[in-house]
Protein backbone atom coordinates (compact mmCIF):
# COMPACT_ATOMS: atom_id res chain seq x y z
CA UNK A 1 6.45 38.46 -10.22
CA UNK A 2 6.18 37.17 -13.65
CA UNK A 3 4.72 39.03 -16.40
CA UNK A 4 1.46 36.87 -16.26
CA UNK A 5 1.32 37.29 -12.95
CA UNK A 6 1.39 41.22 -13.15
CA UNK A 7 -1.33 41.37 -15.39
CA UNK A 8 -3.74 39.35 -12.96
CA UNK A 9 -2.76 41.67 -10.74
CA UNK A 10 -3.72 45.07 -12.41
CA UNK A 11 -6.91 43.20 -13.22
CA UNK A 12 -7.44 42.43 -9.16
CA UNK A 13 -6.68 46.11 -8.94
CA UNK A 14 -8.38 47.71 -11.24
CA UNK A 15 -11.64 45.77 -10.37
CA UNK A 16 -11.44 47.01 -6.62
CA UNK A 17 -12.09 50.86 -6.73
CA UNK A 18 -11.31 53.75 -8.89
CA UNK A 19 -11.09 57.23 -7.57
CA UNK A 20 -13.07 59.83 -9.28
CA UNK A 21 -12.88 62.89 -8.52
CA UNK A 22 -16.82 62.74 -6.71
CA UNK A 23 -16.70 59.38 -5.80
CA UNK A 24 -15.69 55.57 -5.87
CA UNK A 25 -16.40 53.56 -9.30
CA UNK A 26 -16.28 49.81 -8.62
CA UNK A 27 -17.59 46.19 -9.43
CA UNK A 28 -20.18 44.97 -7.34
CA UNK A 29 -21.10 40.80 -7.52
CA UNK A 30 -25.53 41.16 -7.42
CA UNK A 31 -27.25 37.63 -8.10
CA UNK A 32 -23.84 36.34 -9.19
CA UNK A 33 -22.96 39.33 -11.98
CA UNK A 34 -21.00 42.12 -11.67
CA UNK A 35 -22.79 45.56 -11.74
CA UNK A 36 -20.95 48.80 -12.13
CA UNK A 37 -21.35 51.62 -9.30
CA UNK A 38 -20.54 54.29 -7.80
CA UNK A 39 -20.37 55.94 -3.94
CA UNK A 40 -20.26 59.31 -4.07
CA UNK A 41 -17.55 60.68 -1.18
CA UNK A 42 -19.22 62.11 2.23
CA UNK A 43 -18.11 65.41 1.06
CA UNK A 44 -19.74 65.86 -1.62
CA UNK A 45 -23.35 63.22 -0.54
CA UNK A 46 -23.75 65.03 2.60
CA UNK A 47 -25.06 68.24 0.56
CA UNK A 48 -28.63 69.12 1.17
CA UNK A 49 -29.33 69.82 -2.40
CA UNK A 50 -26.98 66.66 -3.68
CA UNK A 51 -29.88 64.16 -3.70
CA UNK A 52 -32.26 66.34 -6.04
CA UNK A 53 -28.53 67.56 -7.96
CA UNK A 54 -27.91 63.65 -8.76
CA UNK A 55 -31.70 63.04 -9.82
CA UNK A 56 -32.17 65.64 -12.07
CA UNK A 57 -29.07 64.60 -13.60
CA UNK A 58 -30.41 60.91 -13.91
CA UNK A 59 -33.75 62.51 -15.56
CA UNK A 60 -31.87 64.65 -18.18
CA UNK A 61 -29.33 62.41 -19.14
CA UNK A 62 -32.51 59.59 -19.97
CA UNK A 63 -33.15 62.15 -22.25
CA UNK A 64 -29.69 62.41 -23.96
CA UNK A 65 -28.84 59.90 -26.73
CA UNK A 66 -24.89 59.37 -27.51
CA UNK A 67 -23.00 56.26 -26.97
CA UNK A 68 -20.33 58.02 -25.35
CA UNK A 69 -22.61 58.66 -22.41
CA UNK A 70 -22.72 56.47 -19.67
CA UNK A 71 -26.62 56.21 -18.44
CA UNK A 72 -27.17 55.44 -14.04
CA UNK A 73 -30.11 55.23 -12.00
CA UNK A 74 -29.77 56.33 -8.54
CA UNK A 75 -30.11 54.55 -5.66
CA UNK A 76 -32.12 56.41 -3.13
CA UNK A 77 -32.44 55.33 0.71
CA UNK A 78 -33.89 57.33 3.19
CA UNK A 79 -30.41 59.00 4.43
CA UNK A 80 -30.83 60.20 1.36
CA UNK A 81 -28.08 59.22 -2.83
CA UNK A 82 -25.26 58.11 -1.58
CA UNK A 83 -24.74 56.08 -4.78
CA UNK A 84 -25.12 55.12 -8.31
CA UNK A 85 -25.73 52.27 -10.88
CA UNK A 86 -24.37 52.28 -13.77
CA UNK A 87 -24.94 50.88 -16.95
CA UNK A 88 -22.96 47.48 -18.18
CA UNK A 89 -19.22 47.65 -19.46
CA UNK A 90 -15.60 47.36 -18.33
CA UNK A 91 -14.68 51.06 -17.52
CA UNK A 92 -11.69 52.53 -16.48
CA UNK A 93 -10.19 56.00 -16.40
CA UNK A 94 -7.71 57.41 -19.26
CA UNK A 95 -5.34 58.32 -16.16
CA UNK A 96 -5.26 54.44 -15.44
CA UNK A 97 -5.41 53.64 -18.94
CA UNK A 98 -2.57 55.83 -19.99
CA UNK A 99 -0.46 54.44 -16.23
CA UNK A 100 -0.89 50.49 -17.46
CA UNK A 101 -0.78 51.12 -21.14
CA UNK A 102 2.06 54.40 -21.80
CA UNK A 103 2.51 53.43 -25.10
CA UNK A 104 -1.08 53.28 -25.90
CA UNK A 105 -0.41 56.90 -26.85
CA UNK A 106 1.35 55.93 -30.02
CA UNK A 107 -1.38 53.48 -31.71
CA UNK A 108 -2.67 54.62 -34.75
CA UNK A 109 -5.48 57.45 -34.35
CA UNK A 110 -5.52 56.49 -30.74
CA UNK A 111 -4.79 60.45 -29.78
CA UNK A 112 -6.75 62.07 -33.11
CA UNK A 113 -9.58 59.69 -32.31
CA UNK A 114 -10.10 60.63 -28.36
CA UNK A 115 -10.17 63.88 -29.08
CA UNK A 116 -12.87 63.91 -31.51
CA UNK A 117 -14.91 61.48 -29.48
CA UNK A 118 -14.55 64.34 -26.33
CA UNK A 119 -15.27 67.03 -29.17
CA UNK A 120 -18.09 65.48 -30.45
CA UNK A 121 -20.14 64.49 -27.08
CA UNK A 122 -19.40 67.93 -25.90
CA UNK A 123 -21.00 69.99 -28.82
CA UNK A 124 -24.08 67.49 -28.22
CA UNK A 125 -23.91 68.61 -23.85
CA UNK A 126 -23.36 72.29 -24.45
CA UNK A 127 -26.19 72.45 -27.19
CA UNK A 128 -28.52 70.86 -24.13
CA UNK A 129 -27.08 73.89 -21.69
CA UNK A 130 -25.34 70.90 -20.27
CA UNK A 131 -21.74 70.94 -19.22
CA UNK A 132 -18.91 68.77 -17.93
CA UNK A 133 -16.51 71.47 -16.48
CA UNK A 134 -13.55 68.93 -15.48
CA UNK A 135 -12.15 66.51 -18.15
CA UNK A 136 -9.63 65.60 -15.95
CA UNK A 137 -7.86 62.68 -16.57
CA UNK A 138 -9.39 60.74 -13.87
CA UNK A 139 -12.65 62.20 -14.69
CA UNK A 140 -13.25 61.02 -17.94
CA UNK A 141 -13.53 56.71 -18.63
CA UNK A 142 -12.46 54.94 -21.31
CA UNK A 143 -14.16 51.51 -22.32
CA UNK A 144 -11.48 48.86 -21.78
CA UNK A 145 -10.47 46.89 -24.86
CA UNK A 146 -10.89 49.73 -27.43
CA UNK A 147 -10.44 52.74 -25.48
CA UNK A 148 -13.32 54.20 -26.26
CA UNK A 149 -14.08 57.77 -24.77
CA UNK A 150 -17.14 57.33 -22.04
CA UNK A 151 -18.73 59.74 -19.69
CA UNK A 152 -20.39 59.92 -16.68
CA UNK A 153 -21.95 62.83 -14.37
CA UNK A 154 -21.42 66.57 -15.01
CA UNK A 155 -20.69 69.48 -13.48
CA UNK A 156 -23.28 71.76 -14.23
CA UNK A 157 -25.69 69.99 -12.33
CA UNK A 158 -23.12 70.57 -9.13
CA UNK A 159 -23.50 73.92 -9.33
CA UNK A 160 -24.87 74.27 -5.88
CA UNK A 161 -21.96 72.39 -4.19
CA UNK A 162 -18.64 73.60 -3.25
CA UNK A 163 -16.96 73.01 -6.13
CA UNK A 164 -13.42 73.23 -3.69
CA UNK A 165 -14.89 70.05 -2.57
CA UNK A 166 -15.75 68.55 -5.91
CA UNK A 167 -12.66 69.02 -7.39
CA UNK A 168 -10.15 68.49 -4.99
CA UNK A 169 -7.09 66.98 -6.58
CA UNK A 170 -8.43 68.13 -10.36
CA UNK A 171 -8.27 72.24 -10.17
CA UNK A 172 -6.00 72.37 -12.58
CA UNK A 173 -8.27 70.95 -14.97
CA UNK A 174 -11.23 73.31 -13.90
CA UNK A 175 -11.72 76.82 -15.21
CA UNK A 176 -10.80 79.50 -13.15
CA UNK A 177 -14.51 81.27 -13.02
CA UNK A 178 -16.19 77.74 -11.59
CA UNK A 179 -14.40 78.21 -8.42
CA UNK A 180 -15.80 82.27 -8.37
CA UNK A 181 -18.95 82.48 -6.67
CA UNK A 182 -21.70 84.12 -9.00
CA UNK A 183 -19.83 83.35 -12.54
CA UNK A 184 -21.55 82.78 -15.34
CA UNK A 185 -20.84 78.79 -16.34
CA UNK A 186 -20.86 78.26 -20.56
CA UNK A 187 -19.44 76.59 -23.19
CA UNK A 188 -16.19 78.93 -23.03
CA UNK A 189 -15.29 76.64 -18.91
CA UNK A 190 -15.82 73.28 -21.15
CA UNK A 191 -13.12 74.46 -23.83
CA UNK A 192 -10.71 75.81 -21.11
CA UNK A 193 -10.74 71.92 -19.53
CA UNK A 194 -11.00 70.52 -22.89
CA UNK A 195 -7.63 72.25 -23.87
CA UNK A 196 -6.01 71.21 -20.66
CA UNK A 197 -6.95 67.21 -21.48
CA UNK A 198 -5.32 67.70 -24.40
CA UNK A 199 -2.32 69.15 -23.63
CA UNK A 200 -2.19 66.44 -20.72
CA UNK A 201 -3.36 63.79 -23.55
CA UNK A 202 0.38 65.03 -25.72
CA UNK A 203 2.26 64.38 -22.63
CA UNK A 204 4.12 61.32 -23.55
CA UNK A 205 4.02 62.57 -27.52
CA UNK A 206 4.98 65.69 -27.78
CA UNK A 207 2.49 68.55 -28.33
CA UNK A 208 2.29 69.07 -31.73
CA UNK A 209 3.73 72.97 -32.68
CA UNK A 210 0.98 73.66 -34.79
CA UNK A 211 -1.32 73.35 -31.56
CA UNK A 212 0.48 75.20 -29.35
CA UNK A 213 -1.32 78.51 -30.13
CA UNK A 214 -4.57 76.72 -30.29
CA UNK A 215 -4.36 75.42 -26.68
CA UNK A 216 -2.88 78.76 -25.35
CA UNK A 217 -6.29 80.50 -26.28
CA UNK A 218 -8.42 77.75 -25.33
CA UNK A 219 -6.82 77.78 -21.70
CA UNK A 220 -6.79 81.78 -21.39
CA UNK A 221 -7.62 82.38 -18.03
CA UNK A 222 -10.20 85.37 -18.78
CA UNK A 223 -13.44 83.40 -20.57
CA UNK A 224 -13.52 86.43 -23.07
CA UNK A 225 -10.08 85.52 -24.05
CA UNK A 226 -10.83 81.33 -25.31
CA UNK A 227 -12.64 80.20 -27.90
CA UNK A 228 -17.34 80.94 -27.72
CA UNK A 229 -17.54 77.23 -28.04
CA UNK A 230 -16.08 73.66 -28.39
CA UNK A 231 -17.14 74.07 -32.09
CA UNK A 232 -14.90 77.06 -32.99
CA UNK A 233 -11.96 75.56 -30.76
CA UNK A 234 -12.08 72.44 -32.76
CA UNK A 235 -12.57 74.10 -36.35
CA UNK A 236 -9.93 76.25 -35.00
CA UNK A 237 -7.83 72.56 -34.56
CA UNK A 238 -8.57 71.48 -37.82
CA UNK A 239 -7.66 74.25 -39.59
CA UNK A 240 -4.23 74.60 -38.06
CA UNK A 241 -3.48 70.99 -38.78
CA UNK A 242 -4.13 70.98 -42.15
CA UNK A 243 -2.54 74.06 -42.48
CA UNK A 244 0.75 72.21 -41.15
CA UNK A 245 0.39 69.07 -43.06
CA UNK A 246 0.70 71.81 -46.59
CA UNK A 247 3.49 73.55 -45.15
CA UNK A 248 5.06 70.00 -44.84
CA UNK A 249 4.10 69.45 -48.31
CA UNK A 250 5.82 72.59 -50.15
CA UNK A 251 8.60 72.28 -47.53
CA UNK A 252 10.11 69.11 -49.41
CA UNK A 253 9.13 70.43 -52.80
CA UNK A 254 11.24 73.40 -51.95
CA UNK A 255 14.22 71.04 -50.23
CA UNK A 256 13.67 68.81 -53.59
CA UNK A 257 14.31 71.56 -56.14
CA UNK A 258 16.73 73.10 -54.58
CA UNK A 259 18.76 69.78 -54.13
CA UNK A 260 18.12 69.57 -57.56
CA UNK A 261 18.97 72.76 -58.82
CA UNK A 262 22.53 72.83 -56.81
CA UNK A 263 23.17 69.09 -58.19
CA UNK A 264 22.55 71.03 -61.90
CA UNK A 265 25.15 73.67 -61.34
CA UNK A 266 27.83 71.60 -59.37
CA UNK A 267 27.91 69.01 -62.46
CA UNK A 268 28.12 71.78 -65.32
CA UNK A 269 31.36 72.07 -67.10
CA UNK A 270 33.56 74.63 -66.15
CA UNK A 271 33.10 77.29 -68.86
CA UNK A 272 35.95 78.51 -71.44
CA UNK A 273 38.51 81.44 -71.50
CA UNK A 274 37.47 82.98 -75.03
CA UNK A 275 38.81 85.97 -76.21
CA UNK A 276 35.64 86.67 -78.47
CA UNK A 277 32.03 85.96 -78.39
CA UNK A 278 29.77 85.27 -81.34
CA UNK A 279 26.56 87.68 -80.69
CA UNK A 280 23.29 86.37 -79.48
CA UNK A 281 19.93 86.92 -81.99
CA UNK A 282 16.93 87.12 -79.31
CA UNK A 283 18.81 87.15 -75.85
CA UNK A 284 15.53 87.48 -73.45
CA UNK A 285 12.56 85.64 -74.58
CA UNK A 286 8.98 87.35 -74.49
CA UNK A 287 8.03 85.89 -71.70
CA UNK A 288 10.82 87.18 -69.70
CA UNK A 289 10.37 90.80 -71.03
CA UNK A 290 7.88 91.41 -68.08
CA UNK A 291 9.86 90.19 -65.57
CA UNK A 292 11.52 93.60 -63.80
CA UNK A 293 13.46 92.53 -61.34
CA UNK A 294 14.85 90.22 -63.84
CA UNK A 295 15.32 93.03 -66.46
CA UNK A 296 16.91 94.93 -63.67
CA UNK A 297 19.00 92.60 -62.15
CA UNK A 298 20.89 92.38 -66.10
CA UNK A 299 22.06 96.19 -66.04
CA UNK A 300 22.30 98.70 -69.39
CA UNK A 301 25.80 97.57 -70.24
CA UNK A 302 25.93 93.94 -70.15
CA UNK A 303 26.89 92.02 -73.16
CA UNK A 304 24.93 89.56 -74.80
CA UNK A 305 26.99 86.76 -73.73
CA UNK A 306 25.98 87.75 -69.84
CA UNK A 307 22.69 88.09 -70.97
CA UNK A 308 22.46 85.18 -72.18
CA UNK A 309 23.52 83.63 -69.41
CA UNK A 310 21.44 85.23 -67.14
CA UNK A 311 18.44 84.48 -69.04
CA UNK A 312 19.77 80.51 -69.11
CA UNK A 313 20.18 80.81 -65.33
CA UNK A 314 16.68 82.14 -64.58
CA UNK A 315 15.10 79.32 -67.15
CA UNK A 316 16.71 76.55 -64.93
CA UNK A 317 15.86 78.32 -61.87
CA UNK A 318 12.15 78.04 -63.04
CA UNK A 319 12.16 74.69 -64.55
CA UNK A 320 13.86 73.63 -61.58
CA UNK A 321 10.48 74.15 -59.28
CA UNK A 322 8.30 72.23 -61.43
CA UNK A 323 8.75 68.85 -59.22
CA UNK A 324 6.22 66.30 -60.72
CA UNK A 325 4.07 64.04 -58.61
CA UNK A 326 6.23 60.91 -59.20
CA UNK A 327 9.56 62.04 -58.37
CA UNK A 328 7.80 63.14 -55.02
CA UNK A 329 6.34 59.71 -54.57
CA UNK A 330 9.65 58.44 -55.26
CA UNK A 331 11.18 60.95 -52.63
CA UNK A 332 8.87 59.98 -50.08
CA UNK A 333 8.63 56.37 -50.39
CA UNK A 334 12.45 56.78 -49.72
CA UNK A 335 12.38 58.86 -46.84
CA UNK A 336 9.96 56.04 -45.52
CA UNK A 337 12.34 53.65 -45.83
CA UNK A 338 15.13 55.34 -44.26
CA UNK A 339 12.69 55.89 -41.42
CA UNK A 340 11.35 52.67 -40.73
CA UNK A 341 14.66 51.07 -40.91
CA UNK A 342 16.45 53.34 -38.42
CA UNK A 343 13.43 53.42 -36.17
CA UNK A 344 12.85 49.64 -35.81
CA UNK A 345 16.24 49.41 -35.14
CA UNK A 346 16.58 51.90 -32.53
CA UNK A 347 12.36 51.19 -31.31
CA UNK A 348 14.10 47.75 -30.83
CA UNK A 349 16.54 48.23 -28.68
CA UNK A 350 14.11 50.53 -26.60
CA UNK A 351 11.58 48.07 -26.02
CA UNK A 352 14.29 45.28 -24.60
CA UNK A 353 14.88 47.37 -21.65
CA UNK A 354 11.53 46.46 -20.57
CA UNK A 355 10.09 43.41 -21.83
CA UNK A 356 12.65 41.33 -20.92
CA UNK A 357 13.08 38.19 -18.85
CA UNK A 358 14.49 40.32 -15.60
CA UNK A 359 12.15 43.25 -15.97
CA UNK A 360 9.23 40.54 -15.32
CA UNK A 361 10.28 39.81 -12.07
CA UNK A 362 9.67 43.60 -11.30
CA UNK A 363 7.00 44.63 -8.93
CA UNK A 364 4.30 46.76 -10.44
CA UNK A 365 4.97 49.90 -9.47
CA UNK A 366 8.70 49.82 -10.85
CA UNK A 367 7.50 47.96 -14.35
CA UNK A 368 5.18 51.15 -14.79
CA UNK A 369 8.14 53.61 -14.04
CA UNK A 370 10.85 51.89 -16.99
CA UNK A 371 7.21 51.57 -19.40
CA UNK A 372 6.63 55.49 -18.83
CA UNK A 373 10.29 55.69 -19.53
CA UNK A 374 9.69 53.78 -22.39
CA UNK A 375 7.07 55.47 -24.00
CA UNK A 376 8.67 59.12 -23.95
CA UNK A 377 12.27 57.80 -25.35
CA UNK A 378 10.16 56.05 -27.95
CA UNK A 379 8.60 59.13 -28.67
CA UNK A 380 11.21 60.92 -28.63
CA UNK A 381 13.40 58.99 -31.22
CA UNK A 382 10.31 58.92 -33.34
CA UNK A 383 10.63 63.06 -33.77
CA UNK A 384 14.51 62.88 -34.55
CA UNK A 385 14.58 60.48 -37.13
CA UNK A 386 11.35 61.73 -38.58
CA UNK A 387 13.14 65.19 -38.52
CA UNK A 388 16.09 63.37 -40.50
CA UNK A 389 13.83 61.82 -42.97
CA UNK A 390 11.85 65.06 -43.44
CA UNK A 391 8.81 62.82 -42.97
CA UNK A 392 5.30 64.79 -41.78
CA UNK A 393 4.60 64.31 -38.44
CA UNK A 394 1.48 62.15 -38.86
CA UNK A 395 3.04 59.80 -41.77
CA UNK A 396 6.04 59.00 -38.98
CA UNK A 397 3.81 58.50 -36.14
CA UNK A 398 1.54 56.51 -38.33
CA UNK A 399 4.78 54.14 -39.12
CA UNK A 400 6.29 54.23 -35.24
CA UNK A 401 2.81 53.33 -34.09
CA UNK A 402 2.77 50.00 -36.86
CA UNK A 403 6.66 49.44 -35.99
CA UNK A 404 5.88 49.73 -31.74
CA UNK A 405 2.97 47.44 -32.12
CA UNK A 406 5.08 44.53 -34.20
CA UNK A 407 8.04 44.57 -32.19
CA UNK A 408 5.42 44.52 -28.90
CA UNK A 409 3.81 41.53 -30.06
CA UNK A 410 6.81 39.75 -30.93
CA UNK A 411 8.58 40.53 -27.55
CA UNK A 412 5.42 39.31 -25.63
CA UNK A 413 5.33 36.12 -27.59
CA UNK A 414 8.86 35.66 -26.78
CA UNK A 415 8.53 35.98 -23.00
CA UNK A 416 5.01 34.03 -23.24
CA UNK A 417 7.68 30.97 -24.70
CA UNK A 418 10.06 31.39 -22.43
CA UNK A 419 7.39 31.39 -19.27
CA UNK A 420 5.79 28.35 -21.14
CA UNK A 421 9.43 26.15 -21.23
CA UNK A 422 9.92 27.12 -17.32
C-alpha cells in the first residue's frame, strides 16, 4: 500500500462510522448528497424517557447560538428517536484526529487554540444550566481541515439514563459524582472532564509543569476540592502561564549577568604584591552607606585598600544586573539559532523513519504505530534542545512546529515524485 493509497483508505474509513460514546456518527447518501447522522446505540434508545431526553435537547440547543455547536433535528418514528440529523460539515473526533494526524499536536496554537475553543463554548453551556459532563476524546468532534473544536449532545439532558450505560468505555473522563445516584450535577463535573481532555490533549507534548497543579485541582475527586467553574479553572490557566513565561524571562537575565559577571573577574589582572598602600579619600560612596549587610560584611578593622575593594566588587556586582534590552535580543536571537539548527537536523532524521519509500508500503495500522512513535521522539527532542538553548517553552514549540511542518511538506513532495516516476 502506497502512501496515496493509504490516504483513500482512511477517507473510506472514516466516512463509514464513528463510535461515540451514545451512538454511531456517519455519512448517509439522501437525493444524491451526503447528510450527517447519528444512531443512537439500543442501550441507551431503548430508555423510556430517551425520546423526550433527545427532544428537549433539540429544542434548547435551537435556542443556543455558538459556532462550535453542532445543531440536529431528530428523527422520530413511532418505535420511538432512534436517530439524529445533523447539520452539514466533515466531522470527525479529536481521538481519530489525533490517531491519523500525531503530529498535529505540534502545529502552531493547535493545543492553546482547542483549549480555548472547549473553554469558551463551555462558559456559554454552564451559564444556560447546560452541561457536557464527558469531553472524552471520542466525545468531542473536530471539523476536518482546520480542526476546529465542534460539539454535539450533552449530558445533562441524560440525566435520567444510566449513565454506566452512557459512558461505557469513557469513565475515566466522567466525574466521579455523575455515576452517584442523587448528586448534584454543576459546573465543578464539566471542569473535572475538562482537566482530564487536557491532560489527555498533552499526551504526545508533554504536560507543561506550570499546569500540573492546575489540572491536579481541576480533577480532585471531591467537587468541593476543583475549581466553582470553567471560568476560574481557566483564569486559574492563564495566570500560571504567564506566570512561567516571566520566570523564563528573569531566568536568562540572571544566567546572562552572571555569565557576565564571572567573564569580568576571570579576565582581570592578577593583582600586585605591594608592600605599602597609598590611602583611599572617600572609600564607600553615599549610596552604599545604607547598605548593612554591605557595611557589615567589611568588618571594624579592615584597611582602606580592602575597602576599597569591596566597595569595587559590590559596584560590578550591581552594574553587572543591569542587562539592557538589546544584548537580550541579541542573546535570544542566538539561542534561536542554535535551536533551529540542531532541531532540523535531528527533526530530520526523525521524520525519515517514516515517510520514506518502504514505510509506504506499510499497512495502516503499522504506519500509525512508527507516526505515534514519531510524534513523541519529536517532542521529545524538542524539550532537550530547547532546555540547551534556554529557549521558553512556547518560543521552541513555536519554531519545532514551523521546522516539523517544512521538513513534512518537503518529504511528502518527495515521495509524491517518486510515486509519480513509478
Amino acid at each position: 500500500m502506497n502512501f496515496e493509497e493509504l490516504i483513500e483508505t482512511n477517507e473510506v474509513r472514516k466516512a463509514v462510522k464513528m463510535r461515540l460514546p451514545y451512538g454511531f456518527f456517519y455519512k448517509r447518501l439522501v437525493d444524491g448528497k451526503y447528510a450527517n447522522f447519528l444512531d443512537f446505540h439500543e442501550g441507551v434508545a431503548d430508555h423510556v424517557a430517551f425520546s423526550n431526553c433527545v427532544q428537549t435537547e433539540a429544542g434548547q440547543l435551537a435556542k443556543f447560538h455558538n459556532k462550535r455547536q453542532l445543531q440536529f433535528t431528530v428523527n422520530k418514528v413511532e418505535a420511538g428517536v432512534h436517530s439524529i440529523a445533523v447539520e452539514l460539515g466533515n466531522y470527525t473526533t479529536f481521538q481519530q484526529l489525533i490517531d491519523d494526524n500525531p503530529a498535529i499536536v505540534a502545529q502552531k496554537n493547535f493545543i492553546s487554540q482547542t483549549i480555548n475553543d472547549l473553554i469558551d463554548i463551555t462558559q456559554q453551556l454552564n451559564e444556560a444550566d447546560i452541561f457536557h459532563l464527558c469531553f472524552a476524546p471520542s466525545n468531542v468532534l473536530a471539523r476536518k481541515g482546520d480542526g476546529s473544536v465542534r460539539l454535539l449532545c450533552h449530558g445533562s439532558f441524560y440525566a435520567q439514563l444510566d449513565p454506566t450505560v452512557l459512558y461505557k468505555g469513557v469513565e475515566a473522563f466522567v466525574a466521579p459524582e455523575v455515576f452517584v445516584e442523587g448528586s448534584t450535577i454543576d459546573a465543578r463535573a464539566d471542569v473535572y472532564s475538562l482537566g482530564k481532555f487536557i491532560d489527555w490533549l498533552y499526551q504526545s507534548s508533554g504536560l507543561p509543569f506550570e499546569l500540573k497543579s492546575v489540572l491536579a485541582k481541576a480533577t480532585a475527586e471531591k467537587p468541593a476540592d476543583r475549581y466553582a467553574s470553567v471560568k476560574e479553572f481557566s483564569q486559574d490557566m492563564q495566570k500560571r502561564t504567564a506566570a512561567r513565561r516571566t520566570g523564563t524571562l528573569a531566568a536568562i537575565a540572571f544566567a546572562v549577568a552572571l555569565s557576565a559577571l564571572g567573564l569580568f573577574f576571570y579576565l582581570l589582572p592578577s593583582p600586585e604584591v605591594i608592600e605599602y598602600v597609598k590611602p583611599v579619600e572617600d572609600p564607600i560612596p553615599d549610596d552604599m552607606l545604607e547598605d548593612e549587610q554591605m557595611l557589615l560584611g567589611i568588618g571594624a578593622d579592615a584597611d582602606s585598600a580592602t575597602i576599597a575593594k569591596i566597595v569595587a566588587q559590590e559596584k560590578l556586582v550591581k552594574d553587572s544586573f543591569k542587562v539592557d534590552e538589546k544584548k537580550m535580543r541579541k542573546y535570544q536571537a542566538k539561542a534561536e539559532r542554535i535551536f533551529r539548527k540542531q532541531f532540523t537536523k535531528a527533526a530530520d532524521k526523525i521524520l525519515s523513519k517514516v515517510y520514506n519509500k518502504e514505510n509506504m508500503s506499510l499497512s495502516e495500522k503499522e504506519f500509525m504505530i512508527r507516526s505515534k512513535a514519531m510524534t513523541e521522539e519529536l517532542a521529545k527532542k524538542e524539550l532537550e534542545l530547547a532546555k540547551k538553548s534556554s529557549l521558553s517553552g512556547d518560543r521552541s514549540q513555536r519554531i519545532a512546529s514551523e521546522i516539523v511542518d517544512q521538513l513534512t511538506d518537503k518529504k511528502m513532495k518527495e515521495l509524491d515524485k517518486d510515486n509519480k516516476k513509478k
